[in-house]
Protein backbone atom coordinates (compact mmCIF):
# COMPACT_ATOMS: atom_id res chain seq x y z
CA UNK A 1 0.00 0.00 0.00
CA UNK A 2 1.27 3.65 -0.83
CA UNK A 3 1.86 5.89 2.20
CA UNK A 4 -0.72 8.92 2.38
CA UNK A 5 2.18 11.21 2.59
CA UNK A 6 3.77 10.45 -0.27
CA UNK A 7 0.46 10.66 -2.50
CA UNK A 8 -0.26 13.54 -1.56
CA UNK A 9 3.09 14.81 -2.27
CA UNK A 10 2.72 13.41 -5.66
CA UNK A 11 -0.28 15.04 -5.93
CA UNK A 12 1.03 18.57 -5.04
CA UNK A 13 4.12 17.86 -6.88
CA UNK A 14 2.36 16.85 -10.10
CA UNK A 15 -0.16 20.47 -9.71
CA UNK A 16 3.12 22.47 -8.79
CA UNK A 17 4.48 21.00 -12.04
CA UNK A 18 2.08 21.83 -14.31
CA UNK A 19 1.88 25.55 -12.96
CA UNK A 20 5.95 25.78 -13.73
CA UNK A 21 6.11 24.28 -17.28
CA UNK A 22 2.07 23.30 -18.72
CA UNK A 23 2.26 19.96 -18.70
CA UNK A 24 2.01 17.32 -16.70
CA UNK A 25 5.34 15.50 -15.54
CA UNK A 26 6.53 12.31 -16.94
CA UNK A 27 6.71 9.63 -14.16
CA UNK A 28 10.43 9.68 -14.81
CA UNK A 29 10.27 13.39 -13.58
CA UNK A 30 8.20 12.59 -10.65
CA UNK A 31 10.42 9.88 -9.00
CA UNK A 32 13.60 12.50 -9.04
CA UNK A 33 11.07 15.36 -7.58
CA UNK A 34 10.00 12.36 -5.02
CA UNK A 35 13.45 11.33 -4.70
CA UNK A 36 11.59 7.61 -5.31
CA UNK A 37 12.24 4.53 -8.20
CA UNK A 38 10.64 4.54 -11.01
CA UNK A 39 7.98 1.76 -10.24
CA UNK A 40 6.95 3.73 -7.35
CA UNK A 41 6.56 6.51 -8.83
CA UNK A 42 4.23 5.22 -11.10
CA UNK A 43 2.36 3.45 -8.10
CA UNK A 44 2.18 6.70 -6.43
CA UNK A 45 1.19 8.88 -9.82
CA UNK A 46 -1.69 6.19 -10.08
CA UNK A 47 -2.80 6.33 -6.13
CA UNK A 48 -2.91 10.45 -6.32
CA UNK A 49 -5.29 10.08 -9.65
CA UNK A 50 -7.44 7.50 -7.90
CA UNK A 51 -7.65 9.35 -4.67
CA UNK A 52 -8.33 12.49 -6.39
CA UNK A 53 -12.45 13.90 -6.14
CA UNK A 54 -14.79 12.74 -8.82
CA UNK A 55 -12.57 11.38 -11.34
CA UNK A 56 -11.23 14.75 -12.04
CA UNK A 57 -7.64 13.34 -12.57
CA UNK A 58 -6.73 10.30 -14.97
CA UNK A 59 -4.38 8.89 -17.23
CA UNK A 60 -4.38 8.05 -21.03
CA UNK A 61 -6.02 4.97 -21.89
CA UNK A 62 -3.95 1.59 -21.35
CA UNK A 63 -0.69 3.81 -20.07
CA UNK A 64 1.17 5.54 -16.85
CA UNK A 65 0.83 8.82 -18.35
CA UNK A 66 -1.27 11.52 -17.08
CA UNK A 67 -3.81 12.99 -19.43
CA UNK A 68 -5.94 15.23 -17.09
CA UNK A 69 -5.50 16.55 -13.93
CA UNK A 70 -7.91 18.88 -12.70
CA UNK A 71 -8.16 21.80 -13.44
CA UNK A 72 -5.32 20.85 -16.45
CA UNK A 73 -5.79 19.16 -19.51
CA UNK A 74 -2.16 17.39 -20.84
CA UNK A 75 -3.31 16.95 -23.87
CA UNK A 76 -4.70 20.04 -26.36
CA UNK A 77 -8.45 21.03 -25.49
CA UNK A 78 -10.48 23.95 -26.85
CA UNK A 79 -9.69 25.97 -23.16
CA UNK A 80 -6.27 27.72 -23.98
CA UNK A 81 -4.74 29.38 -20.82
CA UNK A 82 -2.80 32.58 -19.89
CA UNK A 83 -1.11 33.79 -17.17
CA UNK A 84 -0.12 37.27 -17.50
CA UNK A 85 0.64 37.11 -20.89
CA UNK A 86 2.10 33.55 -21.19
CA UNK A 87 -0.12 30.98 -22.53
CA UNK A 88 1.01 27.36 -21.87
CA UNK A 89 -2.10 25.51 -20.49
CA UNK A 90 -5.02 23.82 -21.58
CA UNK A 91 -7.99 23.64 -19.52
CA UNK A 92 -9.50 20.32 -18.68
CA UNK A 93 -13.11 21.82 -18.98
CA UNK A 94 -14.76 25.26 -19.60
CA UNK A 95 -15.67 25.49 -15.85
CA UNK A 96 -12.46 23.73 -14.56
CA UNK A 97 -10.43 26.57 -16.49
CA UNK A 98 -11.81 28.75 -14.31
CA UNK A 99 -10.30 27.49 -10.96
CA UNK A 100 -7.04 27.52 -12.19
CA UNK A 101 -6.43 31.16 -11.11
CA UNK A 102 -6.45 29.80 -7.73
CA UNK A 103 -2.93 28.44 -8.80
CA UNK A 104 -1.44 31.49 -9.49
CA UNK A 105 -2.46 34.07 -7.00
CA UNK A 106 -2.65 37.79 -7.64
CA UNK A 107 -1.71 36.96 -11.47
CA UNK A 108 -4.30 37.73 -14.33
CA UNK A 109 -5.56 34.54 -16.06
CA UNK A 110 -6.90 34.28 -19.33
CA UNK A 111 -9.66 31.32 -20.41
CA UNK A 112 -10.05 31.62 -24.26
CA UNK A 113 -12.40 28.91 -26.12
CA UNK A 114 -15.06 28.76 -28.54
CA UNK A 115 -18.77 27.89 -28.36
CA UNK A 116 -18.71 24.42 -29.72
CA UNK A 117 -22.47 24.86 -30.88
CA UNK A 118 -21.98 27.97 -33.08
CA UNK A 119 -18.09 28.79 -33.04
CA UNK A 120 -18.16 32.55 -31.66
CA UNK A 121 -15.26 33.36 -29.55
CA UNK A 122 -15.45 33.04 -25.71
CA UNK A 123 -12.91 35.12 -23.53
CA UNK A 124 -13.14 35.32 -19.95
CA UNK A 125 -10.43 37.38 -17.72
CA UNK A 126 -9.78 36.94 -13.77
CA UNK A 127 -7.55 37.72 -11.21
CA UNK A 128 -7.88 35.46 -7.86
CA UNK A 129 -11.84 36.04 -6.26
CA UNK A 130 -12.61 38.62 -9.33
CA UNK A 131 -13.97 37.98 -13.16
CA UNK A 132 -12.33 40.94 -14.88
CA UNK A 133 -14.16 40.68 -18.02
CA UNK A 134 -16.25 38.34 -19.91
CA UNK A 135 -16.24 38.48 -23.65
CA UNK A 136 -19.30 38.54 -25.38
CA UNK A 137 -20.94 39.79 -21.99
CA UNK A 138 -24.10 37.28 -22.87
CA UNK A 139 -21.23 34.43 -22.52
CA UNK A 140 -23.36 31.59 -20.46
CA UNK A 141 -21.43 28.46 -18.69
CA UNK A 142 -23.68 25.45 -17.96
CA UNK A 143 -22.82 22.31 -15.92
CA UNK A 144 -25.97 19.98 -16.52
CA UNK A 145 -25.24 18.23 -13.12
CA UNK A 146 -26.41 17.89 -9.36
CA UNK A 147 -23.19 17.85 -8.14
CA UNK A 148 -22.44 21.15 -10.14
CA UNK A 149 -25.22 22.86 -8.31
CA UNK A 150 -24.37 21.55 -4.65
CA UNK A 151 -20.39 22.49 -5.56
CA UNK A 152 -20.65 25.84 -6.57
CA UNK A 153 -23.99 27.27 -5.20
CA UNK A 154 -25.17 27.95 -8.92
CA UNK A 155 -24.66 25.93 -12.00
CA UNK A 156 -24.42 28.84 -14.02
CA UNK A 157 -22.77 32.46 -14.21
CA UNK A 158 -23.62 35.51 -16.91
């Protein structure tokens, strides 16, 4: 059995890596940060994605790599993130984009997607508690889900 400690260092370590470079690390990379083997890195990499909330965290079909990890996406989405200017992140979901300013505190972050129903452009700027600006201001985000509701008070924002 993996020791709690150590997956939830992995679990920091693996967030605290995706902030520095926008991607996830390779397990490789996570046994030097761990100062573990390789094989237990990869046990530990796979205990911090099953211990992680909802399934928000998982790895690419049939391998030890990560391919989300809330609120990051590893692989290209439609969510493109930036962070004062630098973009390097995908977003693992239009509504998970959003909590990734809590990651980088007092620093303007930048969600820009499309509607996937008609195309138009979707921009939405924030800075830690605050939603700068929203662009088109009619811009509507919908999660279709109990849990959504319960989570965040309100499914929805305008």
């Amino acid at each position: 059995m993996i020791d709690q400690d150590l997956t939830q260092q992995a679990f920091t370590t693996i967030l605290k890596h995706f902030v520095a470079t926008g991607r996830a690390p390779h397990y490789g990379e996570l046994a030097n940060a761990l100062e573990v083997g390789m094989e237990e890195a990869r046990e530990v990499q796979r205990a911090a994605v099953e211990a992680s909330p909802i399934a928000s965290c998982w790895l690419a079909h049939d391998t030890d790599h990560i391919e989300s990890y809330a609120p990051f996406s590893n692989v290209p989405t439609q969510y493109l993130i930036s962070v004062d200017g630098t973009r390097k992140w995908y977003g693992q979901c239009g509504m998970e984009s959003l909590a990734v300013r809590w990651l980088f505190p007092g620093q303007e972050v930048v969600v820009e997607s499309r509607c996937l129903d008609c195309g138009e452009s979707i921009r939405v700027r924030a800075r830690d508690e605050e939603i700068l600006e929203i662009e088109p201001e009619t811009a509507v985000g919908y999660m279709p889900s109990p849990f959504a509701a319960s989570r965040v008070g309100s499914a929805a924002f305008n």
